[in-house]
N, C-alpha and C. Protein backbone atom coordinates (compact mmCIF):
# COMPACT_ATOMS: atom_id res chain seq x y z
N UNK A 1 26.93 67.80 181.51
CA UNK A 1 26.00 66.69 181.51
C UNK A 1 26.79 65.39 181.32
N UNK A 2 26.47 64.30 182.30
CA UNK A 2 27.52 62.89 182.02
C UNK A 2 26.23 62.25 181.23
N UNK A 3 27.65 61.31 180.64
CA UNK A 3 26.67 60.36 179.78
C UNK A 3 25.90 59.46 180.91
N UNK A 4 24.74 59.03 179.62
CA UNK A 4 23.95 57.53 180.45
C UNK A 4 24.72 56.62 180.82
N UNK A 5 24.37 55.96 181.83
CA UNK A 5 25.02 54.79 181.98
C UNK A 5 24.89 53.67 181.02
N UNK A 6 25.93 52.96 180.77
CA UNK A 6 25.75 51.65 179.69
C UNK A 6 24.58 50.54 180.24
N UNK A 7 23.55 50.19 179.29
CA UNK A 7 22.48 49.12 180.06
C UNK A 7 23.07 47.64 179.49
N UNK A 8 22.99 46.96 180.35
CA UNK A 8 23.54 45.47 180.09
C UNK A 8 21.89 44.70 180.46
N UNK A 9 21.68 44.19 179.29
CA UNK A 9 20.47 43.11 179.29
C UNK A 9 20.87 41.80 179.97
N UNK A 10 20.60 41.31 181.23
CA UNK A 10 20.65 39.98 181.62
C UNK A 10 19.53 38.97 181.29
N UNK A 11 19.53 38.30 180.63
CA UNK A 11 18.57 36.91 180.28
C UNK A 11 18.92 35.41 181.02
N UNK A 12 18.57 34.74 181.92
CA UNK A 12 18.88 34.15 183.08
C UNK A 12 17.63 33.69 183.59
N UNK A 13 17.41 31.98 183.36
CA UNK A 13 16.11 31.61 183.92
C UNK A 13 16.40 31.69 185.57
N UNK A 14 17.46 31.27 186.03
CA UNK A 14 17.44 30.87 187.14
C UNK A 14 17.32 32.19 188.06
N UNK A 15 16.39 32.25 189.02
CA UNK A 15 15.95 33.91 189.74
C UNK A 15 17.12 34.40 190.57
N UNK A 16 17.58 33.36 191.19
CA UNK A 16 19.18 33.37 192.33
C UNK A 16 20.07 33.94 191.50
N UNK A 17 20.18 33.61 190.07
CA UNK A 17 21.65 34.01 189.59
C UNK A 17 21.64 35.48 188.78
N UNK A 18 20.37 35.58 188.31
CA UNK A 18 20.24 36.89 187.43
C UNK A 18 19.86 37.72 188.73
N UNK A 19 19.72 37.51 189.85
CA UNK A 19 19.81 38.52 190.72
C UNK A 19 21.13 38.75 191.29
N UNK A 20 21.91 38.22 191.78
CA UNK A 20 23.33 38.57 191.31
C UNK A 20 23.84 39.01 190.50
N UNK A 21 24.09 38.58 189.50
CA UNK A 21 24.31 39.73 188.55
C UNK A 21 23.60 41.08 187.91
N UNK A 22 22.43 41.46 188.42
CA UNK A 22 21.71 42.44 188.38
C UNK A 22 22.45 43.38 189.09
N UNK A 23 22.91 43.04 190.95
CA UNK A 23 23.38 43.61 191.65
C UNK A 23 24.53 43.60 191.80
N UNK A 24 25.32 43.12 191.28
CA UNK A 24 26.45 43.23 190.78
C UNK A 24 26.93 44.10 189.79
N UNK A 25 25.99 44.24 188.62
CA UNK A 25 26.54 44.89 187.41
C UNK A 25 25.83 46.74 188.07
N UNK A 26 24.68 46.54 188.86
CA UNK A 26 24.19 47.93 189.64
C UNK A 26 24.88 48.68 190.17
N UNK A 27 25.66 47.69 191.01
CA UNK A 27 26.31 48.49 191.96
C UNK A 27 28.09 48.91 190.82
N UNK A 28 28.11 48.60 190.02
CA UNK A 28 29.46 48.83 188.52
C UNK A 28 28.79 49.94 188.16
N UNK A 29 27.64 50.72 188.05
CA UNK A 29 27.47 51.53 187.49
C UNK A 29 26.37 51.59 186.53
N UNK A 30 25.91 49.94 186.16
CA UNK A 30 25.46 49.92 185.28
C UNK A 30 23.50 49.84 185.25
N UNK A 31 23.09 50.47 184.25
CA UNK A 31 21.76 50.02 184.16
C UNK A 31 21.00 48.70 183.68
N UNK A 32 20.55 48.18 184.30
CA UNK A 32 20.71 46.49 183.94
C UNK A 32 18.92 46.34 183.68
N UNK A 33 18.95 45.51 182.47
CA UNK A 33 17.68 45.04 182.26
C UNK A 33 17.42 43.50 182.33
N UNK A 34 16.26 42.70 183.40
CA UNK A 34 16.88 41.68 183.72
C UNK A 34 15.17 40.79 182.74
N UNK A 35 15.93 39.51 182.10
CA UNK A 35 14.71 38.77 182.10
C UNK A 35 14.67 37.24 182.25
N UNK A 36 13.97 36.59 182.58
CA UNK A 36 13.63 35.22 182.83
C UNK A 36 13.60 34.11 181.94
N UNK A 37 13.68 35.09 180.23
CA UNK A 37 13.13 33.80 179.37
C UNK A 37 13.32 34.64 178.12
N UNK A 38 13.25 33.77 176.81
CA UNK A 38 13.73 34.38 175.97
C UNK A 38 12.76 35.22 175.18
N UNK A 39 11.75 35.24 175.52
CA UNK A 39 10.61 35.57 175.21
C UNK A 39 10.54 37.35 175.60
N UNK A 40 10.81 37.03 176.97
CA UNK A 40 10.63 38.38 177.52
C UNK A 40 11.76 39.29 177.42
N UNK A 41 13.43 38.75 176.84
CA UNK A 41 14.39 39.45 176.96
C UNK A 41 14.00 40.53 175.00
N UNK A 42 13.24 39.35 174.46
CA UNK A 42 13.35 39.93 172.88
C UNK A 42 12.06 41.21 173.01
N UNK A 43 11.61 40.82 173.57
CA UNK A 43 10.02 41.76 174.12
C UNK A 43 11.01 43.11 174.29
N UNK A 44 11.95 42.82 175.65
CA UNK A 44 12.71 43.88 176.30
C UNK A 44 13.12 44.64 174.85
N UNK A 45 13.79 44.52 174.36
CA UNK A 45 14.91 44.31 173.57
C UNK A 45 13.84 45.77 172.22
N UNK A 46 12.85 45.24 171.81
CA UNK A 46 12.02 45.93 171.53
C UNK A 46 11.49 47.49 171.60
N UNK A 47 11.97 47.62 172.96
CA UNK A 47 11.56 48.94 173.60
C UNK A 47 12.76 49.28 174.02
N UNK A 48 13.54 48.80 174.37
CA UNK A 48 15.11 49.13 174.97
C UNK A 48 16.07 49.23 174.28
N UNK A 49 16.97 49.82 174.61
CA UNK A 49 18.54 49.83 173.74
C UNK A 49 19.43 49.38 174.99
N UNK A 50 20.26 48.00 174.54
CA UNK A 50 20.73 47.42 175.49
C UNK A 50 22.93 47.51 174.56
N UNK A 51 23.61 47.68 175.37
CA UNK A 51 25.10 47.97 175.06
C UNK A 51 25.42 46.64 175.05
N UNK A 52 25.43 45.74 176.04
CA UNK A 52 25.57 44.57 176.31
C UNK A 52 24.66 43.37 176.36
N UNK A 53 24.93 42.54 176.27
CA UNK A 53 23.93 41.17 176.55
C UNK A 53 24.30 40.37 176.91
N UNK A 54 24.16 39.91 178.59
CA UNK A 54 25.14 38.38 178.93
C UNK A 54 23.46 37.51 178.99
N UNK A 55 23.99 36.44 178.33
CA UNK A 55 22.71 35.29 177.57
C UNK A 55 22.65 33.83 178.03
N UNK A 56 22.27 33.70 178.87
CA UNK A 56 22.39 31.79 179.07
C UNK A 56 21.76 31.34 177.70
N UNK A 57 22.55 29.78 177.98
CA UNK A 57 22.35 29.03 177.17
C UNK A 57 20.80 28.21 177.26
N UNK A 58 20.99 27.83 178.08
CA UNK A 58 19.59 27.09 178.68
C UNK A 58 18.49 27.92 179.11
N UNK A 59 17.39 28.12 178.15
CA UNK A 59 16.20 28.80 178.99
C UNK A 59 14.99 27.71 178.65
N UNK A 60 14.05 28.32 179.61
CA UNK A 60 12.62 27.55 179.18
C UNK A 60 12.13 28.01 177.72
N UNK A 61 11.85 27.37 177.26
CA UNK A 61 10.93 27.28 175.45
C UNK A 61 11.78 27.43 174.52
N UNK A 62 12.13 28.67 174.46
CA UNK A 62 13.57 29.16 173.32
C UNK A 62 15.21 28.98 173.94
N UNK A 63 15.59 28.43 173.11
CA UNK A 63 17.41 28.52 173.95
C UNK A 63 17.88 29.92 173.54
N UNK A 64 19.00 29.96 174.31
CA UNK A 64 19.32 31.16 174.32
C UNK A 64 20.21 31.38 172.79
N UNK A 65 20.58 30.09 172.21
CA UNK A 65 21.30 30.17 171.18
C UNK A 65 20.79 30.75 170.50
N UNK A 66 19.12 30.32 169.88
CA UNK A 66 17.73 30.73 169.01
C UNK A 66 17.97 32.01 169.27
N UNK A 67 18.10 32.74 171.00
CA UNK A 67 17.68 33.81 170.88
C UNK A 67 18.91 35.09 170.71
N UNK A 68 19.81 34.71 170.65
CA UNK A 68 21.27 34.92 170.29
C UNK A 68 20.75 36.08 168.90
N UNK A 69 20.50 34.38 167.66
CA UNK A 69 20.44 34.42 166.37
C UNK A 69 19.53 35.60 166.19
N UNK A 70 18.46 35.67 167.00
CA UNK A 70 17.09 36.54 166.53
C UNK A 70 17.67 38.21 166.82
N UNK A 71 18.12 38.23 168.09
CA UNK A 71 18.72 39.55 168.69
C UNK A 71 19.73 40.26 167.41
N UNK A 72 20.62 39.19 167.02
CA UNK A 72 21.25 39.97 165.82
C UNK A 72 20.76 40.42 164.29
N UNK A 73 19.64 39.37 164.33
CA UNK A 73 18.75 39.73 163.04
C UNK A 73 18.20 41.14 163.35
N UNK A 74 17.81 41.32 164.28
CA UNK A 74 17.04 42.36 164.94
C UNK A 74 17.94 43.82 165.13
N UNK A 75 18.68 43.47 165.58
CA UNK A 75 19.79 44.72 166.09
C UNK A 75 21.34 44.29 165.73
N UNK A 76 21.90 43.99 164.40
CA UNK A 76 23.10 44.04 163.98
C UNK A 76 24.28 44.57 164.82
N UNK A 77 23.99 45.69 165.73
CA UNK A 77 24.68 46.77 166.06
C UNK A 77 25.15 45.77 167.41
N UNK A 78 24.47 44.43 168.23
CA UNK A 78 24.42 44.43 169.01
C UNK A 78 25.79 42.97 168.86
N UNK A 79 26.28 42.76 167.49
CA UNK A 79 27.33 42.08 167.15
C UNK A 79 28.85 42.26 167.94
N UNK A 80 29.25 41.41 168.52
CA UNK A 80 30.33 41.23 169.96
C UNK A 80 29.99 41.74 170.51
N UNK A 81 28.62 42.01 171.12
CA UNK A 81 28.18 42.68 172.52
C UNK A 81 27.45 41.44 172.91
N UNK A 82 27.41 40.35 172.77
CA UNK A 82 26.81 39.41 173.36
C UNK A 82 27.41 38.16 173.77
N UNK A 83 27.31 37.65 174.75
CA UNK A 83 28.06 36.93 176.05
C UNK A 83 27.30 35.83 176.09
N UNK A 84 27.22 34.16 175.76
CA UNK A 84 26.73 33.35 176.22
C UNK A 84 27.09 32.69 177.62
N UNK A 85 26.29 32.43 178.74
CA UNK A 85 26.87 32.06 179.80
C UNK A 85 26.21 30.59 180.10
N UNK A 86 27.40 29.33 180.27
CA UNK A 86 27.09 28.40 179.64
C UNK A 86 27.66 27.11 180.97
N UNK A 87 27.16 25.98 181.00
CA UNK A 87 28.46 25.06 181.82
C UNK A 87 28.10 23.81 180.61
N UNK A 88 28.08 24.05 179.68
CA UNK A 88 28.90 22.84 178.97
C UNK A 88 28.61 23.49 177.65
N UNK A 89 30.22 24.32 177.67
CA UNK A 89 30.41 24.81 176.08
C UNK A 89 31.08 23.70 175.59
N UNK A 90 31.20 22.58 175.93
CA UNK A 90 31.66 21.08 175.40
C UNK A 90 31.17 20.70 174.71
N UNK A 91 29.27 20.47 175.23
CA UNK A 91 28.78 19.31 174.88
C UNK A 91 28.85 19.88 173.29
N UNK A 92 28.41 18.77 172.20
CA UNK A 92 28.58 18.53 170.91
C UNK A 92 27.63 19.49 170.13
N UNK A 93 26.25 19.97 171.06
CA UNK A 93 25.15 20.80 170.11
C UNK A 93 25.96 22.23 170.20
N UNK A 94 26.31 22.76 171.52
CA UNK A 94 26.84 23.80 172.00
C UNK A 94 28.18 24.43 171.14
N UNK A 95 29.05 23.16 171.24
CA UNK A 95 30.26 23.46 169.99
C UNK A 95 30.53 23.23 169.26
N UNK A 96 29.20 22.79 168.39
CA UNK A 96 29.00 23.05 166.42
C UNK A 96 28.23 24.35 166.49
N UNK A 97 27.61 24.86 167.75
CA UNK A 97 26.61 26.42 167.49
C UNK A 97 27.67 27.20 167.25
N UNK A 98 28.89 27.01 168.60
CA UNK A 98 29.84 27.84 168.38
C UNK A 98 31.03 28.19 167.00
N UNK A 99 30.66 27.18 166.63
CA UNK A 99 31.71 26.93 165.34
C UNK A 99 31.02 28.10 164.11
N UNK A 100 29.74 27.86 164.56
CA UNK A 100 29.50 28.74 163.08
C UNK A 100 29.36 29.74 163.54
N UNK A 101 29.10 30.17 165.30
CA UNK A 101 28.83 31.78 165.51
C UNK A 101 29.19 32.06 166.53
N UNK A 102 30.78 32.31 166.73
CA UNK A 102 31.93 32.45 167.23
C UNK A 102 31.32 33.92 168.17
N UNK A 103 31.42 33.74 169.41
CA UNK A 103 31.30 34.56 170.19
C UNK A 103 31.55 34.46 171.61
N UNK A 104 31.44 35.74 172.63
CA UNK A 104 32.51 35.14 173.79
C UNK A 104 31.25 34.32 174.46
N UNK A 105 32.62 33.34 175.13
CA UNK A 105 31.32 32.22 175.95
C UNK A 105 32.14 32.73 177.61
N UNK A 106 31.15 32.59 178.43
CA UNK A 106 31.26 33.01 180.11
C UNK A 106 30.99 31.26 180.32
N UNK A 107 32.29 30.78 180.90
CA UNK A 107 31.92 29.57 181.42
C UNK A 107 31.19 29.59 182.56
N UNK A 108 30.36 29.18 183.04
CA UNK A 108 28.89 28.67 184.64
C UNK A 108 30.17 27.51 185.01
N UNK A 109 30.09 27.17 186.53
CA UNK A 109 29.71 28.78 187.22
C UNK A 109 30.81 29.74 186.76
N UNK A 110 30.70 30.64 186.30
CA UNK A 110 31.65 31.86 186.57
C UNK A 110 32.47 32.77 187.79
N UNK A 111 33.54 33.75 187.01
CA UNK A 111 34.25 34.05 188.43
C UNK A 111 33.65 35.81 187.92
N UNK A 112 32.59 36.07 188.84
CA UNK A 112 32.18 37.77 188.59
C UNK A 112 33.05 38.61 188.39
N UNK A 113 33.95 38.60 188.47
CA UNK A 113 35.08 39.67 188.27
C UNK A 113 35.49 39.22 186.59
N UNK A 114 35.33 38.05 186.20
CA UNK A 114 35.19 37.91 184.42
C UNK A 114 34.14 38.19 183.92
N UNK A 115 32.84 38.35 184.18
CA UNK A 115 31.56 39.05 183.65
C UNK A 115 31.68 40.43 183.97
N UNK A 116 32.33 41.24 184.77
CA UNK A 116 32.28 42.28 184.66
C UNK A 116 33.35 43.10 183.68
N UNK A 117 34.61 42.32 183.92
CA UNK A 117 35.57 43.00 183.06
C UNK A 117 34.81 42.71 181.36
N UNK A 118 34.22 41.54 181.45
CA UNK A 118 33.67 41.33 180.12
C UNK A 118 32.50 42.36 179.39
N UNK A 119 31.72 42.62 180.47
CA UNK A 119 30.71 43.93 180.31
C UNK A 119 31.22 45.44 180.27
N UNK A 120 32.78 45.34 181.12
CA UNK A 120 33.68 46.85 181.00
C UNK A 120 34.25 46.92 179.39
N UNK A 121 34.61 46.18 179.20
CA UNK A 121 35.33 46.34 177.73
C UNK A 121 34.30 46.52 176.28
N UNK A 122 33.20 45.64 176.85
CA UNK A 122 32.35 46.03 175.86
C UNK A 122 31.19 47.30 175.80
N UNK A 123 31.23 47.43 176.81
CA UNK A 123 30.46 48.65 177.34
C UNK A 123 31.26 49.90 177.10
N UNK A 124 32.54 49.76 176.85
CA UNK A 124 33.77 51.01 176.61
C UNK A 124 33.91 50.85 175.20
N UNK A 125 33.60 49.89 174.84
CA UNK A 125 34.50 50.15 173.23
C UNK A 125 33.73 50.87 172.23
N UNK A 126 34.20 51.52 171.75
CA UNK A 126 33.37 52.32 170.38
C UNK A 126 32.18 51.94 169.90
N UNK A 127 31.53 52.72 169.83
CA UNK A 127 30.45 51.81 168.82
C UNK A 127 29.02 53.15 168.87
N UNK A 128 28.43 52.69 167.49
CA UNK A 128 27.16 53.29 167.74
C UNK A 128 26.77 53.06 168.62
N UNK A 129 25.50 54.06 169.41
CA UNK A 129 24.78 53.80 170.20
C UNK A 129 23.50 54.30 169.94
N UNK A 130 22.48 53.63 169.24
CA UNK A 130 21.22 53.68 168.69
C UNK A 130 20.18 53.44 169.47
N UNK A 131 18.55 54.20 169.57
CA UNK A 131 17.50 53.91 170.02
C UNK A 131 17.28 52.98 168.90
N UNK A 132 15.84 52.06 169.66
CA UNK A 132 15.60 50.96 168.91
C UNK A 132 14.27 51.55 168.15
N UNK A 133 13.78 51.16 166.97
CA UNK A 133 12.66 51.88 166.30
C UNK A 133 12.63 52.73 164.89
């Protein structure tokens, strides 16, 4: 019997780009859970057990930072498995978030072959792997 495949949660307002990387990380092997907003990725998140999480920064209502914070309150386990994907880890709100909660950032636009090696290493490395509940 092979193992499951690793599921990588994509959270991504924009529909063009989280569909790329849906089919991108699909055709890697992976089982991908995709959502629009931060609302619906924590919903996901709920019922799912996700290995990975690549997270924009910018969503409609909740930022992805907010929803960063909540995901780890929620699922501890899911600590360096989460990927902010960002085009201005510069600006000043972005890198005082980062200062206090140091995690990998995917610069926008990105080069896919760095989101995936980024989803291979974390998707490989040790770790519990817990249902949620």
């Amino acid at each position: 019997m092979s193992a499951a495949p690793a599921t990588v949660l994509v959270v991504e307002d924009e529909t063009a780009l989280r569909q790329v990387l849906q089919r991108a990380l699909t055709r890697q092997g992976y089982r991908v859970l995709a959502a629009g907003s931060a609302e619906t990725a924590y919903e996901l998140l709920g019922s799912e057990r996700a290995d990975a999480v690549l997270l924009d920064v910018h969503l409609p209502v909740m930022s992805g930072l907010a929803l960063y914070l909540a995901i780890l309150h929620r699922s501890p386990t899911l600590a360096g498995r989460i990927a902010i994907m960002t085009g201005d880890a510069e600006s000043d709100g972005v890198r005082t978030w980062l200062e206090l909660n140091p995690c990998t950032v995917l610069q926008k636009p990105f080069d896919l072959r760095a989101i995936l090696d980024w989803v291979q290493s974390v998707a490989a490395a040790p770790g519990e792997r817990r249902e949620n509940g």
